[in-house]
N, C-alpha and C. Protein backbone atom coordinates (compact mmCIF):
# COMPACT_ATOMS: atom_id res chain seq x y z
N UNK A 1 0.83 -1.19 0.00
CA UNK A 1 0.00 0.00 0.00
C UNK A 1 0.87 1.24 0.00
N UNK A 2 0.40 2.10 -0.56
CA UNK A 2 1.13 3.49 -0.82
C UNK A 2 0.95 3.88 0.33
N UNK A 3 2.65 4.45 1.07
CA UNK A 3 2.13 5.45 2.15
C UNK A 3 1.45 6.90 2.33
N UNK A 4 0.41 7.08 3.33
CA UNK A 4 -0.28 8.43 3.33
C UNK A 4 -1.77 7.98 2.11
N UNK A 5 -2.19 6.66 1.78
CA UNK A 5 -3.13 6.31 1.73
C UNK A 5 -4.82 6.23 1.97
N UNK A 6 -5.55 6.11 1.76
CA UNK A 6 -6.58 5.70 2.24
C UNK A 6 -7.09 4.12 2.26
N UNK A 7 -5.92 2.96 1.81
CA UNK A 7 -5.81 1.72 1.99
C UNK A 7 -5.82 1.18 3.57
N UNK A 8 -4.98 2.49 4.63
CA UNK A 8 -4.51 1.97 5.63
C UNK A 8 -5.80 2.27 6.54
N UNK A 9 -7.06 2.52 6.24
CA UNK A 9 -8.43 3.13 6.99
C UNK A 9 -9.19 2.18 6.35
N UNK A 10 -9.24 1.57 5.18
CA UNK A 10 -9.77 -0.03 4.90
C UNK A 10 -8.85 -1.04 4.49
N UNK A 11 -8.10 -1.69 5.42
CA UNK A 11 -7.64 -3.09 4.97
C UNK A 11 -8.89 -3.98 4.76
N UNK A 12 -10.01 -4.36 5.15
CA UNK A 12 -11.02 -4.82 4.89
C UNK A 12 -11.48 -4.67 3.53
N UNK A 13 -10.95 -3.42 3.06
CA UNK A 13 -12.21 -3.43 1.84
C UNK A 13 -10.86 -3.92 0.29
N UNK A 14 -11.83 -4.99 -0.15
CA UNK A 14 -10.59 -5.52 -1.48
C UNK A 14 -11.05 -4.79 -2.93
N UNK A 15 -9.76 -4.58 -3.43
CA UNK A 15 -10.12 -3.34 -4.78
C UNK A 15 -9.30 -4.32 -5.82
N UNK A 16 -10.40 -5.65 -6.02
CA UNK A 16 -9.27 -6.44 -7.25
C UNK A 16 -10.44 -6.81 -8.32
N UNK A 17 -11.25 -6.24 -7.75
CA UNK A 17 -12.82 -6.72 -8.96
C UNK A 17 -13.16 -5.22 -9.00
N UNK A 18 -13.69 -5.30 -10.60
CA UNK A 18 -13.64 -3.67 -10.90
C UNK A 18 -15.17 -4.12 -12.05
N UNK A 19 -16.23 -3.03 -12.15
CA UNK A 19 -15.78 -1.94 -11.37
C UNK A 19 -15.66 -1.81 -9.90
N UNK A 20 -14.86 -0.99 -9.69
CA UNK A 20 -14.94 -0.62 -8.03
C UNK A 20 -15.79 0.72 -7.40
N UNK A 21 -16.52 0.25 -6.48
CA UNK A 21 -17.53 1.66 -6.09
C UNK A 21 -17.21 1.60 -4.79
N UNK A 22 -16.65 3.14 -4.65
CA UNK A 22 -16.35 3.65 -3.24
C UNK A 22 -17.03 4.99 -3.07
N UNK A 23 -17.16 5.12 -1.44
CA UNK A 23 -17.74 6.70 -1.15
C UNK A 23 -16.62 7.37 -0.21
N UNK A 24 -16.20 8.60 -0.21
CA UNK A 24 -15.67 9.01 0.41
C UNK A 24 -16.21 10.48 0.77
N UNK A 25 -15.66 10.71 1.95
CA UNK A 25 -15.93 12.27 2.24
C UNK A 25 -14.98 13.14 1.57
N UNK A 26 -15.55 14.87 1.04
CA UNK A 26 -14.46 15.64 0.63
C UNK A 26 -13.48 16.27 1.40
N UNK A 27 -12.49 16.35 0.57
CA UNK A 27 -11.40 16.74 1.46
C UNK A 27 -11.75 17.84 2.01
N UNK A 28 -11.29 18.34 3.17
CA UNK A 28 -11.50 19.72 4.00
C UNK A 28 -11.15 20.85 3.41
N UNK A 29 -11.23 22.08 3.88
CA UNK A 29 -9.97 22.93 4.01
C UNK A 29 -8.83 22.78 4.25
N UNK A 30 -8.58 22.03 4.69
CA UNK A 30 -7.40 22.03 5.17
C UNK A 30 -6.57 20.59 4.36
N UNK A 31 -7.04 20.24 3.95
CA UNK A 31 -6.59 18.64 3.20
C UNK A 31 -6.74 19.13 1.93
N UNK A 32 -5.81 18.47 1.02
CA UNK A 32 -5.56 18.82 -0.28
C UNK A 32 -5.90 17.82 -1.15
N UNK A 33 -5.81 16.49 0.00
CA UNK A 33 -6.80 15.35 -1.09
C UNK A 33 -5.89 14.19 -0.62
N UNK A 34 -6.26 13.06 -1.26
CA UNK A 34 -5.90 11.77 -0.89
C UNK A 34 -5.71 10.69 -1.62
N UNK A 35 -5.52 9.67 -1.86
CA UNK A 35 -4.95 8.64 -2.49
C UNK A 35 -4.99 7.10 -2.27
N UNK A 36 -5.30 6.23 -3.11
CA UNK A 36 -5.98 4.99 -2.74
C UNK A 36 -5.25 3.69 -3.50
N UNK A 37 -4.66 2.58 -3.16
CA UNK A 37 -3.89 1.89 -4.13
C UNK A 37 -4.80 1.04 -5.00
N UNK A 38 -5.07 0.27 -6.05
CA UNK A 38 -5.40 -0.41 -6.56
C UNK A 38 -4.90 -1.77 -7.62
N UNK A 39 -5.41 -2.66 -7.55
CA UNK A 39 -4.53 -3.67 -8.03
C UNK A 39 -5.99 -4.46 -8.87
N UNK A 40 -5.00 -4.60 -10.03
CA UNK A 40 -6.11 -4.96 -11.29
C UNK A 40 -5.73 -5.91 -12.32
N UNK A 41 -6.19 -7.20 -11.75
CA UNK A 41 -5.29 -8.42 -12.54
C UNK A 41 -3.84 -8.72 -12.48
N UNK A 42 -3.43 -8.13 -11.14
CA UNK A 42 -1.91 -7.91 -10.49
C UNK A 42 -0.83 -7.05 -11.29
N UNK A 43 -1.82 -5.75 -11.69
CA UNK A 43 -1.08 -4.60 -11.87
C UNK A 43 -1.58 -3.58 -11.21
N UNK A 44 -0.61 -2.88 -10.56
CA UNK A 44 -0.71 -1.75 -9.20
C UNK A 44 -0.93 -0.49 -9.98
N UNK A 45 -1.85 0.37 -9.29
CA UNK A 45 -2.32 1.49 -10.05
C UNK A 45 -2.80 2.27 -8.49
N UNK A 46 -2.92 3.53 -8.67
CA UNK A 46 -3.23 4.70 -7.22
C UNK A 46 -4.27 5.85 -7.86
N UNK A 47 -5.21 5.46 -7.40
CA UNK A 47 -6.24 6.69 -7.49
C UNK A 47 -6.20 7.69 -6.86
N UNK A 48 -5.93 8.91 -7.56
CA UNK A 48 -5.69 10.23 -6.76
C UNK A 48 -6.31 11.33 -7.52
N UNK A 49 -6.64 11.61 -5.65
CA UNK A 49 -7.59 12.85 -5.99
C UNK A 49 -6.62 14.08 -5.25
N UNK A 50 -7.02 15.04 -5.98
CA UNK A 50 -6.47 16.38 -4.94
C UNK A 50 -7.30 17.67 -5.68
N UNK A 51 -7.46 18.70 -4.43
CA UNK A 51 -8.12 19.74 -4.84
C UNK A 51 -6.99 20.65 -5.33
N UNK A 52 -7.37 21.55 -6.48
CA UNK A 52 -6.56 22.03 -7.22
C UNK A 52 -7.51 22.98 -7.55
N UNK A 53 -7.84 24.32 -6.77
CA UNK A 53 -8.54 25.36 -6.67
C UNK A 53 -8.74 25.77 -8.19
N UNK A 54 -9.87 26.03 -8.96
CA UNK A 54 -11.10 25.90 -8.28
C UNK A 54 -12.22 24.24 -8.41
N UNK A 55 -10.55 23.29 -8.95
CA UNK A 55 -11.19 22.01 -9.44
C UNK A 55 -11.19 21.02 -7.85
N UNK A 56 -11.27 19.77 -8.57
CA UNK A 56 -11.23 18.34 -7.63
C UNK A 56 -10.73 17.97 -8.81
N UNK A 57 -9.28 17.36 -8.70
CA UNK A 57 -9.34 16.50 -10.03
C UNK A 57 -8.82 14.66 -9.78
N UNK A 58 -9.12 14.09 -10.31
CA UNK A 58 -8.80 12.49 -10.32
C UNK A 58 -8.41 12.26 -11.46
N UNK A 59 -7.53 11.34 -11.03
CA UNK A 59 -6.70 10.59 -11.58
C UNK A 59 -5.99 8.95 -11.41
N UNK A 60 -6.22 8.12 -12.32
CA UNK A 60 -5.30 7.01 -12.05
C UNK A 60 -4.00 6.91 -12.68
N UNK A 61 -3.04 6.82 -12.03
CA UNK A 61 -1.95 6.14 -12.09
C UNK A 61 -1.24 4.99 -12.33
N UNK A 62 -0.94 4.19 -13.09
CA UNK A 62 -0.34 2.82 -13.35
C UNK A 62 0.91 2.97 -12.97
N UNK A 63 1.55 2.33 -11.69
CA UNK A 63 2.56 2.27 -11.20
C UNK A 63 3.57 1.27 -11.99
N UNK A 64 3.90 1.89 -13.34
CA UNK A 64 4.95 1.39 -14.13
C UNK A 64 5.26 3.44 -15.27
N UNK A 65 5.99 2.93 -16.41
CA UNK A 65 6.20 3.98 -17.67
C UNK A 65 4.80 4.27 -18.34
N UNK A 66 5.09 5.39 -18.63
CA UNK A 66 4.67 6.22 -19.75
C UNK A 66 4.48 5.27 -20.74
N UNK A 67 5.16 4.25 -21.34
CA UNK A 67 4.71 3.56 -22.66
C UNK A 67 3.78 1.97 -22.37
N UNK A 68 3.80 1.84 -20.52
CA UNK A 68 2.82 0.90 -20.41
C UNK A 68 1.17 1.19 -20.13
N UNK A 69 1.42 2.63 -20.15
CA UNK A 69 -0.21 3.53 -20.02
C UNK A 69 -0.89 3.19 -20.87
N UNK A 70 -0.24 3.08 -22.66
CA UNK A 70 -0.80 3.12 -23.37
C UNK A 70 -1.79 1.44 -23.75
N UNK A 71 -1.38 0.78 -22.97
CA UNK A 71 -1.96 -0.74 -22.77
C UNK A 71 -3.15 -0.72 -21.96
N UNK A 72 -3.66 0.33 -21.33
CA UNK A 72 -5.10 0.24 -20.43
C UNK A 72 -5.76 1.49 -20.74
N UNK A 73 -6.58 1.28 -20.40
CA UNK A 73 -8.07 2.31 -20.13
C UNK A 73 -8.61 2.47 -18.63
N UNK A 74 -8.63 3.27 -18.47
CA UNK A 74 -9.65 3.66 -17.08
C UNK A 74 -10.99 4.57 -17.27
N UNK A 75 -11.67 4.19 -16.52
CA UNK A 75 -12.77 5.45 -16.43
C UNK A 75 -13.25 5.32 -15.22
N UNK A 76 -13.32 6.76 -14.87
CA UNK A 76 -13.45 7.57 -12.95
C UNK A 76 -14.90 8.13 -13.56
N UNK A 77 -15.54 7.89 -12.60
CA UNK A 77 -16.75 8.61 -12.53
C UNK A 77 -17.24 8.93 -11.40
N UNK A 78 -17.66 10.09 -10.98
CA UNK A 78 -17.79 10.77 -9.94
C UNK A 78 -19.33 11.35 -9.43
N UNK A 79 -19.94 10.72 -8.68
CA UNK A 79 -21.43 10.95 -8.45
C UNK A 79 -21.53 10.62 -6.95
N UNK A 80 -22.95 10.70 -7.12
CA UNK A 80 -23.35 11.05 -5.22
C UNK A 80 -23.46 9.24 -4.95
N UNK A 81 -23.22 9.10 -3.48
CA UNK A 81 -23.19 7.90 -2.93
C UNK A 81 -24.79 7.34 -3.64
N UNK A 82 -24.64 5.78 -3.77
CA UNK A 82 -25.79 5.37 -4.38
C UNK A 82 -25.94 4.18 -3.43
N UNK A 83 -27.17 3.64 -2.82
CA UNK A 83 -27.53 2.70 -2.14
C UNK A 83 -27.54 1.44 -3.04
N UNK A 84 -27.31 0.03 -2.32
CA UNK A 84 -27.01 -0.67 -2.91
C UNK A 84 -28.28 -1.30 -3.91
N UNK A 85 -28.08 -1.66 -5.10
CA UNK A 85 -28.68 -1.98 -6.48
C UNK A 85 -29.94 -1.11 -6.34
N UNK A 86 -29.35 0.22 -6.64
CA UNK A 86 -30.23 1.87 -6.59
C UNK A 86 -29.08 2.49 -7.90
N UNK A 87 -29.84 2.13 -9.19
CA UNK A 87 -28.50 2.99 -10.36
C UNK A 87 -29.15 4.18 -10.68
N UNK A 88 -29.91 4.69 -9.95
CA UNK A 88 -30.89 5.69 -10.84
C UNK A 88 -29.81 7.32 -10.07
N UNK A 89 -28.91 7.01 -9.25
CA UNK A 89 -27.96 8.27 -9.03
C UNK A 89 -27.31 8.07 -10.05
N UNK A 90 -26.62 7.16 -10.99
CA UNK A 90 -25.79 6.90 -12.32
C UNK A 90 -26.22 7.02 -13.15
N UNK A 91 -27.73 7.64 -13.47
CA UNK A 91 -27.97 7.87 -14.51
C UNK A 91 -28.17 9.30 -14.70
N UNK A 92 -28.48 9.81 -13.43
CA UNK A 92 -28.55 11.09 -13.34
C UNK A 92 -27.60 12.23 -13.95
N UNK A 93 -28.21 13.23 -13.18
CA UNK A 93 -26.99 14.55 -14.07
C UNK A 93 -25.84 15.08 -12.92
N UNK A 94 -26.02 14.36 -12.09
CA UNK A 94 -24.96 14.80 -10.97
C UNK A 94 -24.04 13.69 -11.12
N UNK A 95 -23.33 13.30 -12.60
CA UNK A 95 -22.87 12.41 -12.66
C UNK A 95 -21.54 13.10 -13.63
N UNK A 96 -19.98 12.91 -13.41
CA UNK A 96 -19.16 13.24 -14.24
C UNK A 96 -18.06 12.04 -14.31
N UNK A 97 -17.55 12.27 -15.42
CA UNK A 97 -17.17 11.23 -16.23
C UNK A 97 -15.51 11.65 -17.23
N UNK A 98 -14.89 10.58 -16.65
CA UNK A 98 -13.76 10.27 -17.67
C UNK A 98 -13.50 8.98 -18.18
N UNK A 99 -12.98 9.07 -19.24
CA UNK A 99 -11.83 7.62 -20.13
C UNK A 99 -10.89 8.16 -21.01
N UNK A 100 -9.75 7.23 -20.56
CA UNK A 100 -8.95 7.96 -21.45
C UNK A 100 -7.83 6.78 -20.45
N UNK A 101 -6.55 6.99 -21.14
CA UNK A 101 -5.53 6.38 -20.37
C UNK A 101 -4.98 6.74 -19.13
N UNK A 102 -4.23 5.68 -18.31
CA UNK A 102 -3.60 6.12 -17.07
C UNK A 102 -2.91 6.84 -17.17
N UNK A 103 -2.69 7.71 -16.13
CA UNK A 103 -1.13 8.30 -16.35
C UNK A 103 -0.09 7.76 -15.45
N UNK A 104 0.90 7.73 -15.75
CA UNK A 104 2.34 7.08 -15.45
C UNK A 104 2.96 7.77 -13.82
N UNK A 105 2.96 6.67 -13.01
CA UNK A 105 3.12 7.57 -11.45
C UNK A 105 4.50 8.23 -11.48
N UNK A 106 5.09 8.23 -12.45
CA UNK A 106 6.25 8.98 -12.45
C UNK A 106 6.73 10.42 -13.29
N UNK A 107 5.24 10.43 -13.78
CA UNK A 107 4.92 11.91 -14.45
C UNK A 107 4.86 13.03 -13.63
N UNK A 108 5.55 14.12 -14.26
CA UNK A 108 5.37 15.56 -13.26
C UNK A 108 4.10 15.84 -12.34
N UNK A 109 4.07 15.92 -11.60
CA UNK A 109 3.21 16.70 -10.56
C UNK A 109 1.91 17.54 -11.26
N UNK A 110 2.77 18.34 -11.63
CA UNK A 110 2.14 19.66 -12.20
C UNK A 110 1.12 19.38 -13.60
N UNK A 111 1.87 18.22 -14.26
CA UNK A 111 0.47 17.68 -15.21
C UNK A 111 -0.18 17.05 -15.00
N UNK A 112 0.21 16.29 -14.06
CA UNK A 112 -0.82 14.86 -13.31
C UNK A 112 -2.08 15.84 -12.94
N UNK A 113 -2.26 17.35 -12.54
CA UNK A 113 -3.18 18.12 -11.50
C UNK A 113 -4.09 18.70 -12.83
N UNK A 114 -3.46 18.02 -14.22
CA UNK A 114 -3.89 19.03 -15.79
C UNK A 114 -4.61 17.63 -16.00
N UNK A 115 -4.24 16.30 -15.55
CA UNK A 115 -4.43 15.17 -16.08
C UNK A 115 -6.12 14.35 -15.48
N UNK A 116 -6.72 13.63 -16.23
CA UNK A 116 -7.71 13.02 -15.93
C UNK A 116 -8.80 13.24 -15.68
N UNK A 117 -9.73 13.56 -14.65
CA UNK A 117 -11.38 14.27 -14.41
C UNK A 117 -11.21 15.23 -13.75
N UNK A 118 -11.69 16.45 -14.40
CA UNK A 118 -11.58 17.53 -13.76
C UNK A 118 -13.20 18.39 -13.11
N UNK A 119 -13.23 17.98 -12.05
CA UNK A 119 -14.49 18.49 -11.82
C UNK A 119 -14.90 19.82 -10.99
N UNK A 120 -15.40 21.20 -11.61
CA UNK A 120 -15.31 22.00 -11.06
C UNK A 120 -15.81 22.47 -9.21
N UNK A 121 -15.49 22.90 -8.10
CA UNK A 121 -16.11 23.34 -7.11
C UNK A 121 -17.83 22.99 -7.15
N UNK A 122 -18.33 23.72 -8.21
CA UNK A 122 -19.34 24.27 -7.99
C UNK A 122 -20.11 22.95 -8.70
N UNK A 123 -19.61 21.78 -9.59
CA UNK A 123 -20.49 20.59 -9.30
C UNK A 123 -20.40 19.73 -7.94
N UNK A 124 -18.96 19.87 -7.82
CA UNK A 124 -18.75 19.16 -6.43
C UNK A 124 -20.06 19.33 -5.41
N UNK A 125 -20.05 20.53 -5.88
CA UNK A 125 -20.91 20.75 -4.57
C UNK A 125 -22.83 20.01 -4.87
N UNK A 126 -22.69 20.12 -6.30
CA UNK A 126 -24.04 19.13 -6.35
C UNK A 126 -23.78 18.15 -6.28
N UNK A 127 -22.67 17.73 -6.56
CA UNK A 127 -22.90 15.73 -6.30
C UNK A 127 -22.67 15.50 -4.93
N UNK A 128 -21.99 16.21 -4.02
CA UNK A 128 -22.02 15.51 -2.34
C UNK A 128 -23.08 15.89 -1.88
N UNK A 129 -23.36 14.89 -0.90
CA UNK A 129 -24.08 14.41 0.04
C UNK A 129 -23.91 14.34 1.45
N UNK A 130 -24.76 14.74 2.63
CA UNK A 130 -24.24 14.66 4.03
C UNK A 130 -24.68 13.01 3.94
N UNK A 131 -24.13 12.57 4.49
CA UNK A 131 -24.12 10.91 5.02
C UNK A 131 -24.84 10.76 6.11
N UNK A 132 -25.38 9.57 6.58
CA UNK A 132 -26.22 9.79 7.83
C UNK A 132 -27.38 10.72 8.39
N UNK A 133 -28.00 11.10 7.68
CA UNK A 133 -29.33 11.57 7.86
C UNK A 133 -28.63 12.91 8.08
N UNK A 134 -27.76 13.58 7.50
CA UNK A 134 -27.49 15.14 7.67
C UNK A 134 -26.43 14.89 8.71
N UNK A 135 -26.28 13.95 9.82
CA UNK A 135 -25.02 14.52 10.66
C UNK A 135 -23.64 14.13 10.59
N UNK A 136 -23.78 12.88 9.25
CA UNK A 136 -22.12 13.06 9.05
C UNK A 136 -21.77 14.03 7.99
N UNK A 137 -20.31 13.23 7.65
CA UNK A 137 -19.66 14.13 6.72
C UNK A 137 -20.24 14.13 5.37
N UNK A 138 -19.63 15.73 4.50
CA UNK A 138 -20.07 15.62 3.24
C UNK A 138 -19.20 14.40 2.28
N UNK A 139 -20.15 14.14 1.45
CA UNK A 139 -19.29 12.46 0.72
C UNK A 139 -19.76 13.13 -0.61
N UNK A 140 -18.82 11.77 -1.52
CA UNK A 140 -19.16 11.81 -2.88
C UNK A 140 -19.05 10.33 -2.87
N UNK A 141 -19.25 10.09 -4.28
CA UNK A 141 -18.50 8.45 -4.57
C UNK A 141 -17.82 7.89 -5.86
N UNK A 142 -17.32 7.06 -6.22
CA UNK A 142 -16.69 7.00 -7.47
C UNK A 142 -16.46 5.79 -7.37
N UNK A 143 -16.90 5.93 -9.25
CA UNK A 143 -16.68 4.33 -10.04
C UNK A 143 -15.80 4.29 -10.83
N UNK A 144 -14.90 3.36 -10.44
CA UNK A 144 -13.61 2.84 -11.52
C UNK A 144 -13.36 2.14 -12.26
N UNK A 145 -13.17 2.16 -13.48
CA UNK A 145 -13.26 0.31 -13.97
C UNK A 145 -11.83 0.89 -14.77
N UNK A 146 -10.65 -0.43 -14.92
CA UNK A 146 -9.82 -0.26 -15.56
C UNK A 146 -10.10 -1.82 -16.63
N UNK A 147 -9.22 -1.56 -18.24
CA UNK A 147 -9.32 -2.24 -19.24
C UNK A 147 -7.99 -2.36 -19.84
N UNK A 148 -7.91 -3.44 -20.30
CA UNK A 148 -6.51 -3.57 -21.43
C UNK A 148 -7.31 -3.66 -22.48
């Protein structure tokens, strides 16, 4: 697991059957975002998100080169938590969407934040959800599926 993760807050939960649907809360003020490992037919890949004023952007990573990116597909999709076999939040319009290739975990910084789903503040704010009847945290959720 990548250190500074969100692997090490679910060892329980297994990310080797895809697609994968997770919910998470948004990052704070004060948090810039977070990062999740994934393993897909026993190739390692890191989903990362970070806020990048005035976006949220995601991204996967294939933890190998630049010329083994071009061998997969991913697509991140980003919508409000959905109860289980309830698709009618995935069909909706509070729903955003990428495909396109991984990018290479050893690519600059600064394009990785240019790279993958870029979703502005101001949808963010329609697709989360308070969790728990209003008194937890605000969440979103996201679907991953990776392809060769």
């Amino acid at each position: 697991d990548c250190q500074g993760s969100l692997n090490d807050n679910n060892k329980d939960k297994e990310n080797d059957e895809f697609p994968f649907v997770m919910s998470y809360p948004l990052a704070t003020e004060n948090e810039s975002g977070w990062g999740f490992d994934l393993s897909w037919k026993g190739v390692h890949f890191y989903l990362s998100y970070e806020k990048v004023p005035p976006f949220h952007v995601f991204n996967v990573q294939l933890i190998g080169n630049a010329a083994e990116c071009q061998d997969y597909e991913v697509h991140i999709m980003v919508h409000r938590p959905v109860k289980e076999d309830d698709d009618d939040e995935m069909k909706g319009k509070h729903v955003q969407r990428f495909s396109g290739e991984p990018v290479s975990i050893d690519m600059e910084r600064e394009i990785k934040k240019q790279s993958g789903l870029s979703v502005s503040t101001v949808q963010m704010e329609k697709i989360t959800v308070k969790l728990n009847n209003d008194d937890g945290p605000i969440a979103f959720a996201m679907t991953i599926d990776i392809k060769k």
